[in-house]
C-alpha atoms as a PDB file:
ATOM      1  CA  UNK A   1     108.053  89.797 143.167  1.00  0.00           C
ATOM      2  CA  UNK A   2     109.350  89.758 139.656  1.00  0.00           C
ATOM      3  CA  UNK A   3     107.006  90.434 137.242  1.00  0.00           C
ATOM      4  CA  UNK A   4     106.396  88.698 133.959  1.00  0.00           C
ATOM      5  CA  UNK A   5     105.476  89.488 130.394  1.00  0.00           C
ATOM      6  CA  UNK A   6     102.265  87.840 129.347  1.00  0.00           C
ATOM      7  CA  UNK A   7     101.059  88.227 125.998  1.00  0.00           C
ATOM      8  CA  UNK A   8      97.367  87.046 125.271  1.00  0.00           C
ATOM      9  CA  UNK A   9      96.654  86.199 121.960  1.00  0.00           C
ATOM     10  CA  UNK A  10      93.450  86.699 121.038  1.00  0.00           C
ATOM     11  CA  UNK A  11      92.467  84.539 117.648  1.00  0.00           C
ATOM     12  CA  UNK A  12      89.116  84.516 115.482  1.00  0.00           C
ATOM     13  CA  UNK A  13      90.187  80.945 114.059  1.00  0.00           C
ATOM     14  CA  UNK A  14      89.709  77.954 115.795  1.00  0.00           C
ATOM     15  CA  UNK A  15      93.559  77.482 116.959  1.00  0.00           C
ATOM     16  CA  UNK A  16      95.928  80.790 117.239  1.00  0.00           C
ATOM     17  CA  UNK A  17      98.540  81.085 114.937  1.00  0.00           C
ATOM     18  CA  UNK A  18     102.214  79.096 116.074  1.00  0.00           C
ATOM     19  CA  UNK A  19     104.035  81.560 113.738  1.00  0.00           C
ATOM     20  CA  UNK A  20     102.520  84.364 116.300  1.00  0.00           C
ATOM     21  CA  UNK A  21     103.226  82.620 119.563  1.00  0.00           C
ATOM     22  CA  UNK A  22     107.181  81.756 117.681  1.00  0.00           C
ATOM     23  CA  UNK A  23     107.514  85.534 117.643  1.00  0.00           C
ATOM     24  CA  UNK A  24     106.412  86.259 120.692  1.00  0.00           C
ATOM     25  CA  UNK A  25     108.604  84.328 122.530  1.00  0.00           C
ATOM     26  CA  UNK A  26     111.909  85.504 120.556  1.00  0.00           C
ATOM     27  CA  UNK A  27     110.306  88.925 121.510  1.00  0.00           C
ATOM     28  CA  UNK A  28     110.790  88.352 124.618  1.00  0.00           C
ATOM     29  CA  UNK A  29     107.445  87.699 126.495  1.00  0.00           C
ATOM     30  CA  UNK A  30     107.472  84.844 129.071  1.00  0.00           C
ATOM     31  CA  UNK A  31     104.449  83.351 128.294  1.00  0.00           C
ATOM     32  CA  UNK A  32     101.692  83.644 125.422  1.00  0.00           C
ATOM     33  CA  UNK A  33      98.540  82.591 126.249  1.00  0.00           C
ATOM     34  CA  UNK A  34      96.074  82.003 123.191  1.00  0.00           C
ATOM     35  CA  UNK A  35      92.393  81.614 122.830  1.00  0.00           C
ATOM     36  CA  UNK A  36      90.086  80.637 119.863  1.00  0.00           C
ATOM     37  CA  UNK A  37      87.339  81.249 118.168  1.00  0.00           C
ATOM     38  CA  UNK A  38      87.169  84.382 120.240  1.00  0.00           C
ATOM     39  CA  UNK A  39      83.928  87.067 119.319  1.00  0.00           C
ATOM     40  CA  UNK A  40      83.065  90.616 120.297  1.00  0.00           C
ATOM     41  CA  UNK A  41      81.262  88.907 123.401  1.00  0.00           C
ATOM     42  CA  UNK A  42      84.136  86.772 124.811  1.00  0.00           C
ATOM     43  CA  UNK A  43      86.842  89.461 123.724  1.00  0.00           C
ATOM     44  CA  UNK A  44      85.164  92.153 126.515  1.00  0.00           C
ATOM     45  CA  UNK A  45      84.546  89.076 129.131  1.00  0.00           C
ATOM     46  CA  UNK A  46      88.665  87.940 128.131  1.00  0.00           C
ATOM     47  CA  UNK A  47      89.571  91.543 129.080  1.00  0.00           C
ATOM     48  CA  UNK A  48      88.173  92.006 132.187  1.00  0.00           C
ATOM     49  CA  UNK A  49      89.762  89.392 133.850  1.00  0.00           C
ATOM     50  CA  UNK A  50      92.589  90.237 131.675  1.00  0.00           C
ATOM     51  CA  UNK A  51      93.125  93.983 132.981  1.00  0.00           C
ATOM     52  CA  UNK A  52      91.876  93.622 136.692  1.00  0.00           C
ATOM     53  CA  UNK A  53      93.646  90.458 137.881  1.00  0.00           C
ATOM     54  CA  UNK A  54      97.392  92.163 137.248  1.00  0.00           C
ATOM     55  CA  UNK A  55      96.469  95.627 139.287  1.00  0.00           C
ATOM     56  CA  UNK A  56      97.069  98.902 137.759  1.00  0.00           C
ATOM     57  CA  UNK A  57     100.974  98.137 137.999  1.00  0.00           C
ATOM     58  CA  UNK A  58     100.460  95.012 136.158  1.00  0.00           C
ATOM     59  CA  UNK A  59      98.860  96.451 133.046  1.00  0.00           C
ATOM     60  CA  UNK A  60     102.257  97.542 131.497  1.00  0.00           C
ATOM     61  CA  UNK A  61     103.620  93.978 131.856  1.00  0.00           C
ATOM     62  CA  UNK A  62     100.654  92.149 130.176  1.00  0.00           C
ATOM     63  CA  UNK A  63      99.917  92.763 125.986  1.00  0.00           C
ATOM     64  CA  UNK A  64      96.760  92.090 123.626  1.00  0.00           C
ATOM     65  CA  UNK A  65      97.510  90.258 119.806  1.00  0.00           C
ATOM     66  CA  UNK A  66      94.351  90.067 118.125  1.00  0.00           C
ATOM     67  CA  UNK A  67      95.060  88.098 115.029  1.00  0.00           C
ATOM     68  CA  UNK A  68      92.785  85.175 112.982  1.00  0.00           C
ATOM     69  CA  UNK A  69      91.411  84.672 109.361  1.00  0.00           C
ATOM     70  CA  UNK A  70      88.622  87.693 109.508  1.00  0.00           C
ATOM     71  CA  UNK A  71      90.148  91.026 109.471  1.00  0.00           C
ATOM     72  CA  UNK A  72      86.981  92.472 110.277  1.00  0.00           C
ATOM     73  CA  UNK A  73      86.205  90.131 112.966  1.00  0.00           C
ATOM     74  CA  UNK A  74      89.499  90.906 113.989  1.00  0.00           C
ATOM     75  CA  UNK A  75      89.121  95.119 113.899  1.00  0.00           C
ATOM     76  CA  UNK A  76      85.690  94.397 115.950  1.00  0.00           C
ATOM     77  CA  UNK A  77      87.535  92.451 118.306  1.00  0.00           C
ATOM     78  CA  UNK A  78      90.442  95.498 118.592  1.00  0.00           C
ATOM     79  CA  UNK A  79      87.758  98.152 119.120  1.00  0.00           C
ATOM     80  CA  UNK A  80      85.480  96.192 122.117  1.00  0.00           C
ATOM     81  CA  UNK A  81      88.495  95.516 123.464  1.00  0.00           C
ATOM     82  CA  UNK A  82      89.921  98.808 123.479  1.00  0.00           C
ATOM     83  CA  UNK A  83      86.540 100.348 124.763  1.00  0.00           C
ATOM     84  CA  UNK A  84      86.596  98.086 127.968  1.00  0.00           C
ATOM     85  CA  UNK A  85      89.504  99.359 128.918  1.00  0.00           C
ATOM     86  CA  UNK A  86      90.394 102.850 131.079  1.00  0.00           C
ATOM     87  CA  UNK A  87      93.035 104.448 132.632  1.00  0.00           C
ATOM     88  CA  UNK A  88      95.237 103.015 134.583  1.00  0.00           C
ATOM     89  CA  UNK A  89      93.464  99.307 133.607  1.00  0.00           C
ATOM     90  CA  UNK A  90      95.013  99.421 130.018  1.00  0.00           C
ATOM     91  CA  UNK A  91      97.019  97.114 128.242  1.00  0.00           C
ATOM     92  CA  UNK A  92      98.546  97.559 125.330  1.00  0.00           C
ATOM     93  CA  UNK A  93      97.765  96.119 121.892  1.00  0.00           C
ATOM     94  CA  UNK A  94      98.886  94.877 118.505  1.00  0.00           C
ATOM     95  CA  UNK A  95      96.723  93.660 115.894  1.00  0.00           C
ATOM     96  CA  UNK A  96      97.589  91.656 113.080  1.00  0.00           C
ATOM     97  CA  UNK A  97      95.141  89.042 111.529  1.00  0.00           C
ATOM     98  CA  UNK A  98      96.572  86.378 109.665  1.00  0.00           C
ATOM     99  CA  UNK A  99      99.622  88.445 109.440  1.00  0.00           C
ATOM    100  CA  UNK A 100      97.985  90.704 107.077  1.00  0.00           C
ATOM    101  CA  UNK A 101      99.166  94.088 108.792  1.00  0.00           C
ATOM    102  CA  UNK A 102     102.885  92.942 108.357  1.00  0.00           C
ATOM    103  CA  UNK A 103     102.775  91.396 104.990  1.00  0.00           C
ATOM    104  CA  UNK A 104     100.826  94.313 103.622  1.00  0.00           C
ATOM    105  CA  UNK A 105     102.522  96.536 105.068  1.00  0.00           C
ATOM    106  CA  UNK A 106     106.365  95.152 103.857  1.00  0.00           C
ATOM    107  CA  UNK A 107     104.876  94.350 100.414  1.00  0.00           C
ATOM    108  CA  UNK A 108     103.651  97.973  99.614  1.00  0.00           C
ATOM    109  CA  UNK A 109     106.397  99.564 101.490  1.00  0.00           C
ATOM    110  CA  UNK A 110     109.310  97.848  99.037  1.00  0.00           C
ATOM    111  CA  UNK A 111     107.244  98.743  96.087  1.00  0.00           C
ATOM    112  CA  UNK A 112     107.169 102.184  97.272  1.00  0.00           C
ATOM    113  CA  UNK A 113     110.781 102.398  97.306  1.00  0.00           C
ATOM    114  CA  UNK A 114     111.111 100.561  94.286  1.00  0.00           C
ATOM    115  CA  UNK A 115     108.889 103.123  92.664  1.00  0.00           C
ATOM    116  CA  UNK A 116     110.090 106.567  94.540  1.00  0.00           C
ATOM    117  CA  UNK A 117     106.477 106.933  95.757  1.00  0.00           C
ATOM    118  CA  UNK A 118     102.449 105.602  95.089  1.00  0.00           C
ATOM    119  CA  UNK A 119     100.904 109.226  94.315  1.00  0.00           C
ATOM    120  CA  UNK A 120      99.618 109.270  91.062  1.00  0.00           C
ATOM    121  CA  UNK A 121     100.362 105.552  90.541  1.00  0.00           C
ATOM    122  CA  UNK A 122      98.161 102.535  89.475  1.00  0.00           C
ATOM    123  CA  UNK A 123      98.129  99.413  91.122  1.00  0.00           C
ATOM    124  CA  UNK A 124      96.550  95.713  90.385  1.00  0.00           C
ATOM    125  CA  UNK A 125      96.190  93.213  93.177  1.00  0.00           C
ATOM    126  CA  UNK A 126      95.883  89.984  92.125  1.00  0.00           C
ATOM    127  CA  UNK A 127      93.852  87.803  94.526  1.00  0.00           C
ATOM    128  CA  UNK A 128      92.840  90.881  96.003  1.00  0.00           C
ATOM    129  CA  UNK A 129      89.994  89.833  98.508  1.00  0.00           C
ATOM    130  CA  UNK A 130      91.969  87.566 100.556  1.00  0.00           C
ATOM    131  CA  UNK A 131      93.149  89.330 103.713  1.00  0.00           C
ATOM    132  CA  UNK A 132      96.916  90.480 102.352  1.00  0.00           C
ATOM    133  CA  UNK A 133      94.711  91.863  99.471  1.00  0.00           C
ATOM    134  CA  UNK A 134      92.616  94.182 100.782  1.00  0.00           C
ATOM    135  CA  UNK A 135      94.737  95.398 103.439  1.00  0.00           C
ATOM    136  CA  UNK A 136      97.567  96.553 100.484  1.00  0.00           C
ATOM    137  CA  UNK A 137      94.783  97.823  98.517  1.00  0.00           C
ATOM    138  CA  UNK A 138      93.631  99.608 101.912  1.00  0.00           C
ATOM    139  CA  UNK A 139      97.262 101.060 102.340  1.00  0.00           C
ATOM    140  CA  UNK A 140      98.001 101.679  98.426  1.00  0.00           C
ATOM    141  CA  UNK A 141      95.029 104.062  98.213  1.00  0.00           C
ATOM    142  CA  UNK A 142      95.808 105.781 101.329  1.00  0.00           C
ATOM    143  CA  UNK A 143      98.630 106.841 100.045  1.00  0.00           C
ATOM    144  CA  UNK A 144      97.545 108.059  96.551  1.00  0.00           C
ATOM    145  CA  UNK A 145      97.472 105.310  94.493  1.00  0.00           C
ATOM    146  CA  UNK A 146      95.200 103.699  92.251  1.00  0.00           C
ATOM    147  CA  UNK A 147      93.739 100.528  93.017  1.00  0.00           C
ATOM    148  CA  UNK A 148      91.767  97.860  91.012  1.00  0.00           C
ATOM    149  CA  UNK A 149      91.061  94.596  93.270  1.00  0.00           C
ATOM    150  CA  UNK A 150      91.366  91.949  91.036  1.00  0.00           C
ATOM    151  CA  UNK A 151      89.225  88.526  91.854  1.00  0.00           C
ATOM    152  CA  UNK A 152      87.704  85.646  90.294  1.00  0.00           C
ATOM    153  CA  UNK A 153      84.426  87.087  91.447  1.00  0.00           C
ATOM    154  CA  UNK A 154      83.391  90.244  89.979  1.00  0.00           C
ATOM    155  CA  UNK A 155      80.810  90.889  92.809  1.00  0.00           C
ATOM    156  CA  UNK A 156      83.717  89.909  95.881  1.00  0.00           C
ATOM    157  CA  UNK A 157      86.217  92.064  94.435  1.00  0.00           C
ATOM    158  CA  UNK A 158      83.416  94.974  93.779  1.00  0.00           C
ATOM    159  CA  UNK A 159      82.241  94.995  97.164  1.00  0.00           C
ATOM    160  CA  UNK A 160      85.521  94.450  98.873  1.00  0.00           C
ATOM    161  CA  UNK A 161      86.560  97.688  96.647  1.00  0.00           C
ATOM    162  CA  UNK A 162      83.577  99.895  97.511  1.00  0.00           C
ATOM    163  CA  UNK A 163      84.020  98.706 101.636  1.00  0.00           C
ATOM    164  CA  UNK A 164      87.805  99.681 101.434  1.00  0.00           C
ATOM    165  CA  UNK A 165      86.915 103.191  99.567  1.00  0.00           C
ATOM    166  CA  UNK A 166      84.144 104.012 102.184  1.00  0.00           C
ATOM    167  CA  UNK A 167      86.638 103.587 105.158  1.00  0.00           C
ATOM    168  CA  UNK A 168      90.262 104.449 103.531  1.00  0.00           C
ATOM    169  CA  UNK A 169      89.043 106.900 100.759  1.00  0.00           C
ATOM    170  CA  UNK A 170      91.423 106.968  97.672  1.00  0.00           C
ATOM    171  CA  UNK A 171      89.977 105.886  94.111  1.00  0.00           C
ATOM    172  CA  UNK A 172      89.486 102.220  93.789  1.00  0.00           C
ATOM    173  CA  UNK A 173      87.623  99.921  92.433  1.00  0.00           C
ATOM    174  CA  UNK A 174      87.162  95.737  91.492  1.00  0.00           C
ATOM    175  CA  UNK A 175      88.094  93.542  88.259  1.00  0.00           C
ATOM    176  CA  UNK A 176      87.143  90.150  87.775  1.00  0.00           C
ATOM    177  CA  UNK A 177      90.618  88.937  86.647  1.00  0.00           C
ATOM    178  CA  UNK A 178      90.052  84.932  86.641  1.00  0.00           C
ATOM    179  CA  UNK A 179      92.037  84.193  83.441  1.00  0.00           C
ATOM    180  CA  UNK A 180      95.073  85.898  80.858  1.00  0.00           C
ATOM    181  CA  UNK A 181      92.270  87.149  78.848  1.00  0.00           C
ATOM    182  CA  UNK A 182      90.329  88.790  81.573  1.00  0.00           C
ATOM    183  CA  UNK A 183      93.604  90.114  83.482  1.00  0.00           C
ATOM    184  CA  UNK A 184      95.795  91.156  80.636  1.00  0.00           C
ATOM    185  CA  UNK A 185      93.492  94.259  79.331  1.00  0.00           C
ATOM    186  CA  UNK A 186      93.957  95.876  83.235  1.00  0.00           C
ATOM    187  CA  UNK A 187      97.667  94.683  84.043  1.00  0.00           C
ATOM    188  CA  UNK A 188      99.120  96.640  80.654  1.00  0.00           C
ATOM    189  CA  UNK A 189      97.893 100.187  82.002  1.00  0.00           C
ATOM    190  CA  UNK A 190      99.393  99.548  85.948  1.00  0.00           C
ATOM    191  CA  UNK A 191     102.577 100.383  87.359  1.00  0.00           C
ATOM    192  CA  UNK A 192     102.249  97.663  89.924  1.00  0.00           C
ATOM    193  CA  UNK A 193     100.652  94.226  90.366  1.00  0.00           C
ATOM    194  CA  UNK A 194     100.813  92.571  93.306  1.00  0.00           C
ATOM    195  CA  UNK A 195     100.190  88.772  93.623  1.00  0.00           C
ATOM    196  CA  UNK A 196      98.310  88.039  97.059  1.00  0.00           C
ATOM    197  CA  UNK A 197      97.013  84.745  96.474  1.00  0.00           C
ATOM    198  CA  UNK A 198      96.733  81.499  98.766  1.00  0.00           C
ATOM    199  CA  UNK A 199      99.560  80.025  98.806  1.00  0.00           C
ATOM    200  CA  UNK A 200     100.704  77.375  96.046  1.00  0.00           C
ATOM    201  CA  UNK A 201      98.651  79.073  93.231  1.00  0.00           C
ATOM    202  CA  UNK A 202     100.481  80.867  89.797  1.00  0.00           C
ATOM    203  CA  UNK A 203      98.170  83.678  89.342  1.00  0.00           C
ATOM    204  CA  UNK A 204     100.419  85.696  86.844  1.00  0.00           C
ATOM    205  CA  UNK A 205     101.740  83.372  84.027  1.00  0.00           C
ATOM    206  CA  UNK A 206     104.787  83.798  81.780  1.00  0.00           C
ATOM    207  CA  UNK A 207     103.281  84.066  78.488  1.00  0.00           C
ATOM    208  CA  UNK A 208     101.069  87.065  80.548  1.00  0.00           C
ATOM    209  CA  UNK A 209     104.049  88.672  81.923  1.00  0.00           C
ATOM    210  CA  UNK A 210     106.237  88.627  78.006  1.00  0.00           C
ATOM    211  CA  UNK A 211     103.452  90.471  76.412  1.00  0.00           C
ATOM    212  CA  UNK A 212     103.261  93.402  79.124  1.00  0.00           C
ATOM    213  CA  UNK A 213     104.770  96.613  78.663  1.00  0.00           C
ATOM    214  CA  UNK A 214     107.989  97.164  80.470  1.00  0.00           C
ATOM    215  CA  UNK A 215     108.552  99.418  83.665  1.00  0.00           C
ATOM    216  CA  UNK A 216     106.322  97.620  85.623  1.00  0.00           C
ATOM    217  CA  UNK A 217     107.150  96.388  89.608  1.00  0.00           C
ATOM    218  CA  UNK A 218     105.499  92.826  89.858  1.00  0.00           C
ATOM    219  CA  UNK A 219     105.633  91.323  93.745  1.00  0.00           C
ATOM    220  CA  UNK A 220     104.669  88.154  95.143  1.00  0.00           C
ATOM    221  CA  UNK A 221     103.676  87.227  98.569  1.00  0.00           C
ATOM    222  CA  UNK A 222     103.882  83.087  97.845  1.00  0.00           C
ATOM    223  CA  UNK A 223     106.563  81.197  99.278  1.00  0.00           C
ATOM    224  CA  UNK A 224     105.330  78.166  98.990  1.00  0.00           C
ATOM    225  CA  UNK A 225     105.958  76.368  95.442  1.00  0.00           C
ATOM    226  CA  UNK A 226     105.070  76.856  92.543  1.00  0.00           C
ATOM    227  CA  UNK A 227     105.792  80.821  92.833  1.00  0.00           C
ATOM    228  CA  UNK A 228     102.416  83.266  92.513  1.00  0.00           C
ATOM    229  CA  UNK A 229     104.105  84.834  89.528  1.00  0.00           C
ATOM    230  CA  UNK A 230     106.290  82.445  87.019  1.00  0.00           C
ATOM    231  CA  UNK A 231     109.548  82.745  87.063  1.00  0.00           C
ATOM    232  CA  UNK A 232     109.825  84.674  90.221  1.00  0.00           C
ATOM    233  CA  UNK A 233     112.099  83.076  92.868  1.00  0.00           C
ATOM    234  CA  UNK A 234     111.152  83.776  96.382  1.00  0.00           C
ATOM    235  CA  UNK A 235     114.253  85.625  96.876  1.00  0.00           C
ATOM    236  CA  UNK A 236     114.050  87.860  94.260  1.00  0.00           C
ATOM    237  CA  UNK A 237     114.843  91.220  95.112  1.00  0.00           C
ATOM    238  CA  UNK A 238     113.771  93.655  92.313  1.00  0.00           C
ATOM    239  CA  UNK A 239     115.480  91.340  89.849  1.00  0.00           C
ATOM    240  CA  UNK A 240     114.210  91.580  85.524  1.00  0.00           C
ATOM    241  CA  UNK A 241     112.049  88.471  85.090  1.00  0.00           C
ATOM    242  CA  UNK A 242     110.515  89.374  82.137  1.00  0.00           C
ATOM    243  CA  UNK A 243     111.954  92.646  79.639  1.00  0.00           C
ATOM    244  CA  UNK A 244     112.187  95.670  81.531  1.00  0.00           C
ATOM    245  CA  UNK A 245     109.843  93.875  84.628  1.00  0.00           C
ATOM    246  CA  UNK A 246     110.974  93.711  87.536  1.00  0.00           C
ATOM    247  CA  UNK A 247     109.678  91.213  90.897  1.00  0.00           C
ATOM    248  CA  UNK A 248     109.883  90.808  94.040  1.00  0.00           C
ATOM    249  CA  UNK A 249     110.166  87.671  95.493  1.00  0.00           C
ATOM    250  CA  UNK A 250     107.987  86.469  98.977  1.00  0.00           C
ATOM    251  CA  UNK A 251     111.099  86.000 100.664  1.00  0.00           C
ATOM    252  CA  UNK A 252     112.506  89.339  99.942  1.00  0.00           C
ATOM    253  CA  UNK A 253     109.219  91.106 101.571  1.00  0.00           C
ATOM    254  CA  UNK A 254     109.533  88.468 104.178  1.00  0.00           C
ATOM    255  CA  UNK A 255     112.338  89.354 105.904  1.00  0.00           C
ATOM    256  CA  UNK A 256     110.958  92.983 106.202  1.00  0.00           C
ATOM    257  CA  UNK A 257     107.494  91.688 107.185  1.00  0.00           C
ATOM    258  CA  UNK A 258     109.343  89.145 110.042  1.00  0.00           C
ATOM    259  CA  UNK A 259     111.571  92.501 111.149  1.00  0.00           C
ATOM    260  CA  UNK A 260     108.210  94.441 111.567  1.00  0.00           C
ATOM    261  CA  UNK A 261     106.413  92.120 113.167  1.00  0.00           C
ATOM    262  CA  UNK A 262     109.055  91.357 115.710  1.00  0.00           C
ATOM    263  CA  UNK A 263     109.212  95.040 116.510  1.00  0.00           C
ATOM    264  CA  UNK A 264     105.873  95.753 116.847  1.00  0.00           C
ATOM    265  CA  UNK A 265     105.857  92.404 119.631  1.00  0.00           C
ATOM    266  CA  UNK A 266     108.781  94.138 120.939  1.00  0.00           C
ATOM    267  CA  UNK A 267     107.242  97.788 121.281  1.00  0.00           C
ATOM    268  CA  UNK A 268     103.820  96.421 122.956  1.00  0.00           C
ATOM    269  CA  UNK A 269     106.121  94.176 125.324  1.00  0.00           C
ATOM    270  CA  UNK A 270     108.483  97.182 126.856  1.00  0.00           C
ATOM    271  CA  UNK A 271     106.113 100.232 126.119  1.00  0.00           C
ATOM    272  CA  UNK A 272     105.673 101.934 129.990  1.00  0.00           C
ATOM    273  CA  UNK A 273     102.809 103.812 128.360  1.00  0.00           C
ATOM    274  CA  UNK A 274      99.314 102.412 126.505  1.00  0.00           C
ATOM    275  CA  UNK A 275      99.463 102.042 122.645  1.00  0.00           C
ATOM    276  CA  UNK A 276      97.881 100.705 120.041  1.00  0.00           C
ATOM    277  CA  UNK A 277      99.521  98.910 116.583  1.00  0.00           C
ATOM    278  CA  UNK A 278      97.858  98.527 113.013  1.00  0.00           C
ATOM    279  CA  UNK A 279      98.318  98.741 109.439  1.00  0.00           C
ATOM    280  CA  UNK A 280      99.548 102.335 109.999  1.00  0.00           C
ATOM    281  CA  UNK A 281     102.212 101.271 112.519  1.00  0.00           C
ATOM    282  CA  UNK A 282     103.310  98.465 110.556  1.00  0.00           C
ATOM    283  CA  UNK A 283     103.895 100.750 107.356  1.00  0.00           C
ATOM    284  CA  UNK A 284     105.688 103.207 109.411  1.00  0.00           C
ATOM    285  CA  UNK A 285     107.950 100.482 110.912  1.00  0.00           C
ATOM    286  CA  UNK A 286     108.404  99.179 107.150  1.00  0.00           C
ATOM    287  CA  UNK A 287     109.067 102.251 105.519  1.00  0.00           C
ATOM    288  CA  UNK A 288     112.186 103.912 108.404  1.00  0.00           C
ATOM    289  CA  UNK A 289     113.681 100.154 107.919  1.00  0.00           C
ATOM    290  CA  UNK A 290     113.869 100.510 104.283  1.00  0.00           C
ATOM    291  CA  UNK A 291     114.922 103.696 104.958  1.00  0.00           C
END
C-alpha cells in the first residue's frame, strides 16, 4: 500500500491559515488536514489519534504545523504536543504562528547581512507587540543586539519586553512610540528599525525618516498599501530612501520568508527521523540562503 503524506495543521484561530495549507501542498504533502480553535486539551486528544492510527511505520509519513494568532498559545500547543508523543509514535513538527517564525526570521536575517552582524547593535521595532514583533525582538537579542519594543502602549510593549528578556535573555526593553514626537528621540540612537505593523498602517513617516541620522537599515514587513515606512516600495532591496538610509521592502524579505517556509514544510515532510522546527530553524534556514 502506498503511503501518503498527511500534514495536520493545527490552528489557535478560528479557521487555519490558506497561505499554510497553499504551501503545503506545493511542498509536496497529499493532503492537509486543519483544525481550529485548537487548545492544550484538544491538541493532546488530536495527537493521539494522530500518532496511533498510522502505526509506528506511519509516523514518518504524517507531520504537525501548529500555527494561529497567539504565539504563546501556539508554543503551549508545540510543547503538549511534543510531550504526548514517544518513540517510535512520533511525528514530526513545524511551528509557525501567523507566519511569525518565517517573517521574523527573513526580516532579521537580511538586516544582519545588511549590517555584517547584530552584536553590539541597537535595534527599534516598530509595532513591536504584534506577533512578527516580538519574535524579531526575541531573535535580535539572542544574538547580541539591543532591543527597544516600540508600542502605542507603554505597559504592552513593557511587559512584552520584560517576557521576551526572561525567556531569550539579551538587554531589552519597551518604548511607547505612538507618534513622531514620541518615536523620533529613540529611532536617532538605533542602527535598525524595523516596521512590524498590521498591515495597511505608515508607522514611520517621511518628515521622521529626513531628520534621522544617516547609516541606519530601516525594513518593512507591509505589503499591503500604503507601505509601513513612506517611501519604501515593497520591493526595495537595501535601496537609499531617505540620505544615507537605507530599506527594505516586504517583498524583498518575502521571498526569503516564502523560501524558508517552504523548506521547513519540505524538511518535516521527507525527514526519516523525528524533528522539531522554530524560530531557531527558521533563522538558520534564512541565514545559509543569504549565504
Amino acid at each position: 500500500m502506498e503511503r501518503k503524506h498527511l500534514l495536520y495543521l493545527f490552528s489557535t484561530d478560528a479557521s487555519a491559515s490558506p497561505f499554510d495549507i497553499n504551501m503545503a501542498y506545493d511542498a509536496g504533502f497529499h493532503a492537509v488536514i486543519p483544525y481550529g480553535n485548537v487548545t492544550e486539551e484538544t491538541g493532546t486528544l488530536l495527537i493521539q489519534d494522530i500518532i496511533f492510527s498510522r502505526g509506528p511505520k506511519g509516523a514518518k509519513f504524517t507531520a504537525l504545523f501548529i500555527g494561529g494568532n497567539d504565539v504563546d498559545l501556539a508554543e503551549t500547543i508545540r510543547a503538549a504536543a511534543i510531550k504526548s508523543m514517544f518513540p517510535p509514535f512520533q511525528v514530526s513538527v513545524m511551528i509557525d504562528p501567523k507566519g511569525a517564525y518565517t517573517t521574523a526570521a527573513a526580516l532579521v536575517a537580511k538586516v544582519e547581512k545588511a549590517l555584517g552582524g547584530l552584536s553590539g547593535r541597537k535595534a527599534a521595532i516598530l509595532g513591536g507587540t504584534g506577533p512578527v514583533g516580538r519574535v524579531a525582538a526575541t531573535l535580535c537579542a539572542k544574538n547580541g543586539c539591543e532591543v527597544i519594543v516600540g508600542s502605542r502602549s507603554r505597559e504592552a510593549a513593557d511587559r512584552l519586553a520584560k517576557g521576551i528578556a526572561e525567556k531569550a535573555g539579551g538587554k531589552i526593553a519597551g518604548a511607547q512610540m505612538g507618534t513622531d514626537d514620541e518615536k523620533l528621540p529613540i529611532l536617532k540612537g538605533v542602527d535598525v528599525i524595523l516596521a512590524t505593523a498590521k498591515a495597511g498602517v505608515e508607522i514611520l513617516s517621511r518628515s521622521a525618516l529626513e531628520v534621522l541620522p544617516a547609516g541606519k537599515v530601516v525594513a518593512d514587513v507591509n505589503a499591503v498599501p500604503p507601505s509601513g515606512v513612506a517611501g519604501l516600495k515593497p520591493e526595495d532591496d537595501l535601496k537609499e530612501i531617505a540620505p544615507g538610509i537605507r530599506g527594505i521592502g516586504a517583498l524583498a524579505t518575502g521571498v526569503l520568508k516564502y523560501d524558508v517556509e517552504m523548506e521547513m514544510l519540505e524538511t518535516i515532510r521527507t525527514s526519516k527521523e523525528f524533528i522539531v522546527l522554530d524560530d531557531g530553524s527558521a533563522m538558520d534556514i534564512a541565514r545559509r540562503r543569504l549565504r
